[in-house]
Protein backbone atom coordinates (compact mmCIF):
# COMPACT_ATOMS: atom_id res chain seq x y z
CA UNK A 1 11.72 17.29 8.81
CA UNK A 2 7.86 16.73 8.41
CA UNK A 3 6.07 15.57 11.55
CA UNK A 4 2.29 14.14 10.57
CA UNK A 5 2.68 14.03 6.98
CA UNK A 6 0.38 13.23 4.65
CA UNK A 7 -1.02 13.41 1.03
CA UNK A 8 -4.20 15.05 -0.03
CA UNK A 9 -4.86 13.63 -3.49
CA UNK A 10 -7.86 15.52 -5.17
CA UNK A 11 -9.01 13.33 -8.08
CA UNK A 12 -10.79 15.86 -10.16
CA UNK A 13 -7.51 17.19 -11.01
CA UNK A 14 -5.72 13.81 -12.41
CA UNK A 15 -5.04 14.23 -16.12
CA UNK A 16 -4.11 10.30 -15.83
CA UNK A 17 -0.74 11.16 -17.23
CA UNK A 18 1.05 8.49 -15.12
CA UNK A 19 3.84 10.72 -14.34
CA UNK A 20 3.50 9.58 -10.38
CA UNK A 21 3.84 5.98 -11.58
CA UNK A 22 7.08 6.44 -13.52
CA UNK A 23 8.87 8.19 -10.29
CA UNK A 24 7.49 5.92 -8.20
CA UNK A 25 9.06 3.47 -10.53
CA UNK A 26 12.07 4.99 -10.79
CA UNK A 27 12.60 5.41 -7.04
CA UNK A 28 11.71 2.17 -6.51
CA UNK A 29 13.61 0.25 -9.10
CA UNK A 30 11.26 -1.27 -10.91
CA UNK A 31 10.18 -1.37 -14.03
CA UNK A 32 7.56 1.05 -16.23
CA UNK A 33 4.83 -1.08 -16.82
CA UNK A 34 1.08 -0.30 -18.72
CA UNK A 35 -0.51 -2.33 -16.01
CA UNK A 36 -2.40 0.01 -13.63
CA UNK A 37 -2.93 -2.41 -10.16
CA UNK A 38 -0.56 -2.29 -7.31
CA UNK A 39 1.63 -5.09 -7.25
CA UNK A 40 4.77 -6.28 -5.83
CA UNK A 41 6.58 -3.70 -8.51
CA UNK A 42 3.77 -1.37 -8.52
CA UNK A 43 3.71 0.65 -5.04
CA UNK A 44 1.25 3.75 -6.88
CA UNK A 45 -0.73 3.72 -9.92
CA UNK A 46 -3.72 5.74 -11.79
CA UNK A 47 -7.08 3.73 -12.29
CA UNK A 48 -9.25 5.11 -14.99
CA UNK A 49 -13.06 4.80 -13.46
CA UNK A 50 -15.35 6.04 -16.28
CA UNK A 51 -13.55 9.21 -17.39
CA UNK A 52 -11.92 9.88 -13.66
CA UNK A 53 -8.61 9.29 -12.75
CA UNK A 54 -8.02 7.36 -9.10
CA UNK A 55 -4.07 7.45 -7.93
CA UNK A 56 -4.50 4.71 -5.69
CA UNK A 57 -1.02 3.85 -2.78
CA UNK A 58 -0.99 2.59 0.58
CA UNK A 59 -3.22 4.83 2.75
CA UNK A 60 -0.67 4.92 5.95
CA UNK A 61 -3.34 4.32 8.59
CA UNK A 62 -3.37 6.49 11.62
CA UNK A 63 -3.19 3.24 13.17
CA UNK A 64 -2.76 0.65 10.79
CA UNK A 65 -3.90 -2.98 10.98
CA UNK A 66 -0.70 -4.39 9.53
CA UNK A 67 0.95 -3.08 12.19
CA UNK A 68 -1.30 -4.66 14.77
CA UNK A 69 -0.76 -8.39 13.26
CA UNK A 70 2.45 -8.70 12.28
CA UNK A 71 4.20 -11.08 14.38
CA UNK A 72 8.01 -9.83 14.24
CA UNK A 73 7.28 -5.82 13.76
CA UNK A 74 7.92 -5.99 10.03
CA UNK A 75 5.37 -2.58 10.26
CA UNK A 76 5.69 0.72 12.06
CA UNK A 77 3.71 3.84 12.17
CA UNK A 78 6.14 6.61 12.02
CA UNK A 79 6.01 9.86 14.03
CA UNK A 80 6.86 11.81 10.37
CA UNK A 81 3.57 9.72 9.10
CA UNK A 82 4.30 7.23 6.99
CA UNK A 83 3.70 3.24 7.64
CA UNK A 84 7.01 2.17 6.62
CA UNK A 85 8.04 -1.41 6.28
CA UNK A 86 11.32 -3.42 7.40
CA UNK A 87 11.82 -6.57 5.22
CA UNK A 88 14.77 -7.52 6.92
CA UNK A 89 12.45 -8.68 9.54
CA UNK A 90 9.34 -9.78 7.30
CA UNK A 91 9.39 -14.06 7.11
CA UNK A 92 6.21 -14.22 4.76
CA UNK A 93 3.60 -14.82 6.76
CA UNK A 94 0.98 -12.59 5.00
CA UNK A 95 -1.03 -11.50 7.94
CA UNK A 96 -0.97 -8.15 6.45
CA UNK A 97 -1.96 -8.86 3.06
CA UNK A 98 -5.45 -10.08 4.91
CA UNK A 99 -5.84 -7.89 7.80
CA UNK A 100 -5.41 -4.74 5.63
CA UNK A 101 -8.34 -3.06 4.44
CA UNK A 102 -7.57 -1.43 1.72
CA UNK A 103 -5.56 -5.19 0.20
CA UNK A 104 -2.76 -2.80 -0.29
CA UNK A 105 0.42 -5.09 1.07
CA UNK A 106 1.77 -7.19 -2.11
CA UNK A 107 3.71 -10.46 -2.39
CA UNK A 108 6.35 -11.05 -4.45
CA UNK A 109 5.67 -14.48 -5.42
CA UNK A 110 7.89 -14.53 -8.39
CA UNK A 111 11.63 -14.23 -6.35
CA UNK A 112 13.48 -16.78 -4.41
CA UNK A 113 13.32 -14.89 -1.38
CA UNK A 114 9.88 -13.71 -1.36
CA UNK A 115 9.05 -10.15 0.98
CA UNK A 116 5.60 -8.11 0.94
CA UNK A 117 5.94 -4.73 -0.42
CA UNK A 118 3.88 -1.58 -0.31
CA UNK A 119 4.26 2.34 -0.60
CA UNK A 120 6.56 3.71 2.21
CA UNK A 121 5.63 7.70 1.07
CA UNK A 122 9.05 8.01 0.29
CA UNK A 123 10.16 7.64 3.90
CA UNK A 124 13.55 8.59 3.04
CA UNK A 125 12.74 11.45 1.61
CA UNK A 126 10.13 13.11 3.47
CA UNK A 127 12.86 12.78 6.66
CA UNK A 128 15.51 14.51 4.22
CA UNK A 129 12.87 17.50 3.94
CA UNK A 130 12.13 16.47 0.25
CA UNK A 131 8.13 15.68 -0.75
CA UNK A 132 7.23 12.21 -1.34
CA UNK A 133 8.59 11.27 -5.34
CA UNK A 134 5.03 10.81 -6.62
CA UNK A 135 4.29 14.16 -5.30
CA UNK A 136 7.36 16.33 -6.68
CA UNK A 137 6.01 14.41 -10.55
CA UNK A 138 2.65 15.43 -10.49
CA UNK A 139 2.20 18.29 -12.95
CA UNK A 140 -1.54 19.01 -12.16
CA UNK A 141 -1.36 18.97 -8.12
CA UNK A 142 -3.33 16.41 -7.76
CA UNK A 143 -1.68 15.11 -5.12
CA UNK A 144 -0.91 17.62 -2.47
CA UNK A 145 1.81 17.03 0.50
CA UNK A 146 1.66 18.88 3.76
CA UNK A 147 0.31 18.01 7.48
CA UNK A 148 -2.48 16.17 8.00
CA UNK A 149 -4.25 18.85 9.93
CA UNK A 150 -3.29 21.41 6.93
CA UNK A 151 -4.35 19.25 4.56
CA UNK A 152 -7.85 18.38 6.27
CA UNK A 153 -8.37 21.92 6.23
CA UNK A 154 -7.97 22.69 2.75
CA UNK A 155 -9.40 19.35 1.36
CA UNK A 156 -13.02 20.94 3.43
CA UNK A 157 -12.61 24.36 1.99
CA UNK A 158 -12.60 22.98 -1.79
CA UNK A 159 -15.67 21.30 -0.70
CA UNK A 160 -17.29 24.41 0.88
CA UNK A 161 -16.12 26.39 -2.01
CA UNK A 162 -16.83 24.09 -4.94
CA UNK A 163 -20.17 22.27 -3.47
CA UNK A 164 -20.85 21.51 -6.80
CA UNK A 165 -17.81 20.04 -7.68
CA UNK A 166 -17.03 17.93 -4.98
CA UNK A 167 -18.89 14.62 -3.23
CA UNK A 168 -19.03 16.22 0.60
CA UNK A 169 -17.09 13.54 2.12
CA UNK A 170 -13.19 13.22 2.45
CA UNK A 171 -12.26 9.76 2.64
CA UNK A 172 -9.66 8.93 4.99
CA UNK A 173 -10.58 11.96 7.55
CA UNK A 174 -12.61 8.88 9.92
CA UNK A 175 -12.88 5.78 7.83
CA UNK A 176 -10.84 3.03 9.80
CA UNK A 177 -9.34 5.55 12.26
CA UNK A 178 -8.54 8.08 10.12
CA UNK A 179 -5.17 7.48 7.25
CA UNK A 180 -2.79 9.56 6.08
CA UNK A 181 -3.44 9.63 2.50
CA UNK A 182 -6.80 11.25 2.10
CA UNK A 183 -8.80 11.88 -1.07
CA UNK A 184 -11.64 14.28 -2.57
CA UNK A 185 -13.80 13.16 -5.48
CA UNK A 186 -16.61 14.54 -7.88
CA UNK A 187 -18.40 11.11 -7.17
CA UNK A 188 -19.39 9.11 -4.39
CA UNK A 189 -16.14 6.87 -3.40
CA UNK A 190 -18.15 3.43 -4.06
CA UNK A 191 -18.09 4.63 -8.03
CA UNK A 192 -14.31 4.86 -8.38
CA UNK A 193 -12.80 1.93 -6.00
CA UNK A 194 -13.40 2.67 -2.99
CA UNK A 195 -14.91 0.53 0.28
CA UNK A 196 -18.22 2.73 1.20
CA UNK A 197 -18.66 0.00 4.24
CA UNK A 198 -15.59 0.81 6.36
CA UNK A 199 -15.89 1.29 10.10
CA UNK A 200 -15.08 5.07 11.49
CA UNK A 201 -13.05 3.04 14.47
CA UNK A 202 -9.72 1.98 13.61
CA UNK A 203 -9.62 -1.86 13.29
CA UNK A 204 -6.18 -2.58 15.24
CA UNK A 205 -8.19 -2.48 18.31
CA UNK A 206 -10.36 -5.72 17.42
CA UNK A 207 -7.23 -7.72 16.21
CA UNK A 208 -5.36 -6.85 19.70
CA UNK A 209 -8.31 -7.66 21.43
CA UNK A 210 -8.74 -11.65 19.39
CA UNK A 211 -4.53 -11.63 19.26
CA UNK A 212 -4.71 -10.84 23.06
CA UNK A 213 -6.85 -13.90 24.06
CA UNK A 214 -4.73 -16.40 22.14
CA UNK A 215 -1.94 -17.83 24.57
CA UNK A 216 1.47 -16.99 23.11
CA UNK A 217 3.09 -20.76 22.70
CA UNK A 218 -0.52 -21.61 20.28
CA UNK A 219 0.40 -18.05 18.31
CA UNK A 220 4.13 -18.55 17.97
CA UNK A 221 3.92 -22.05 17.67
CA UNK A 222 1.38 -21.68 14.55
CA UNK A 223 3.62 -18.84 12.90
CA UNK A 224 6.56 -21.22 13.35
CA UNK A 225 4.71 -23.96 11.06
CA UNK A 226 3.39 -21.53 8.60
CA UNK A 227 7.26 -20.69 8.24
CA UNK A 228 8.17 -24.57 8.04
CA UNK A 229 5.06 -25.03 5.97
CA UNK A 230 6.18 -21.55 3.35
CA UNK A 231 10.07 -23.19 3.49
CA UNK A 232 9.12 -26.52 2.25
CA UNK A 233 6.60 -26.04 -0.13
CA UNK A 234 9.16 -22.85 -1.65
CA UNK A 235 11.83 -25.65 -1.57
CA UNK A 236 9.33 -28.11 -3.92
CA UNK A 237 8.51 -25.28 -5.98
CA UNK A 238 12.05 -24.04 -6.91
CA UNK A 239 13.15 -27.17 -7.44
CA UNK A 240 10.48 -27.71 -10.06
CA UNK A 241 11.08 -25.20 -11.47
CA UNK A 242 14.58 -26.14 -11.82
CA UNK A 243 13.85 -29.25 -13.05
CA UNK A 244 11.77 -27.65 -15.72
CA UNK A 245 14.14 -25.61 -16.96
CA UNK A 246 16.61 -29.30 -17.38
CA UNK A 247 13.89 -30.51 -19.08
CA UNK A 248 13.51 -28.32 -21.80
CA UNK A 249 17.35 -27.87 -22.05
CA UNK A 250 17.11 -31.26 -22.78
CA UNK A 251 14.18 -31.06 -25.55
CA UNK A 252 15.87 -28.32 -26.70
CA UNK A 253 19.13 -30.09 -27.72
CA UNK A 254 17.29 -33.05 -28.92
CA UNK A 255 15.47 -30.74 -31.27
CA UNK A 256 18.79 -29.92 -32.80
């Protein structure tokens, strides 16, 4: 079993051949799609910036802000290293679609029983001794799995090495705390997606510190109306779409 995991994904070697996207798919469920922005059935995907290929997935903070707001522990920072992500307990609230800085959590707006989703690094597999499934596809090694430390390491000597072909920074080594999905790049981050603005101090700190001054009846009591508020509005919005569907069942047999 891996302890500190964590991907190294070195974007001068992308070939953009989506390969990461269909077993991500595949181990996911969800369907192939040519649309290349995370989404509730997207958990990776390859950006094309000018010529350079960007696998973008969630970052698994060292010590992640969704973590730090979610009000029932839908999100936990695993020992192995992955943030994984318990729906069972998630009721909606989106706290970690905002507090994330990276906007990497996803709603599914479009099912009755709407849950966030994100990238879990294949927790399942990575505690089965297996590499994460986006890894395992990735024909060119662009995406490299190993420890965090290990992976540091060699992400600095391709730098040192190749000064020429690399921007000296890795992301991910500090910004927000540090991640577990770090990058390299031939250009500076800010030209293929990437935040250039984001603090070396990881952000849960700031959100325990607000969260900590906030009496807990005026917290709980404001997620339990954002839950009444989610429930009845999802109520008015099934149902119209229920009477929609009447409606043009309706047309429809008039038509004929």
């Amino acid at each position: 079993m891996y302890k500190e995991a964590a991907i190294l994904v070195d974007t001068t070697q992308c070939i953009g051949c989506y390969a990461c996207e269909d077993a991500c798919a595949e181990r996911w469920g969800f369907p192939i799609t040519e649309i290349h922005e995370l989404s509730s059935i997207k958990n990776t995907v390859v950006q094309n910036w000018d010529g350079i290929y960007v696998p973008r997935l969630c970052m698994h903070c060292e010590n992640p802000t969704c973590s730090s707001v979610c009000p029932v522990g839908a999100f936990q920072k695993t020992p192995e290293g992955p943030v994984v992500y318990d729906p069972n307990k998630c009721i909606g609230c989106r706290y970690c679609m905002q507090a994330c800085p990276f906007l990497v959590p996803k709603y599914q707006w479009n099912t009755a029983n709407p849950k966030v989703t994100k990238c879990d690094m294949c927790y399942d597999r990575i505690t089965a001794g297996k590499q994460p499934a986006c890894v395992e596809a990735c024909p060119a090694q662009a995406r490299i799995f190993g420890t965090r430390k290990d992976l540091l390491d060699e992400a600095h000597k391709r730098i040192n090495q190749n000064p020429t072909q690399y921007y000296p920074h890795v992301f991910g080594e500090e910004e927000v705390g540090g991640t577990s999905v770090i990058y390299l790049s031939s250009r500076e981050f800010s030209e293929i997606g990437f935040h250039s603005n984001l603090p070396k101090h990881a952000l849960p700190q700031y959100t325990w510190n607000i969260m900590s001054k906030i009496p807990g009846y005026v917290f709980w009591g404001s997620t339990l109306m954002t839950g009444f508020w989610w429930l009845t509005n999802r109520k008015r919005e099934v149902a119209r779409f229920k009477n929609n569907g009447k409606s043009a069942d309706k047309q429809s047999k008039k038509n004929k």
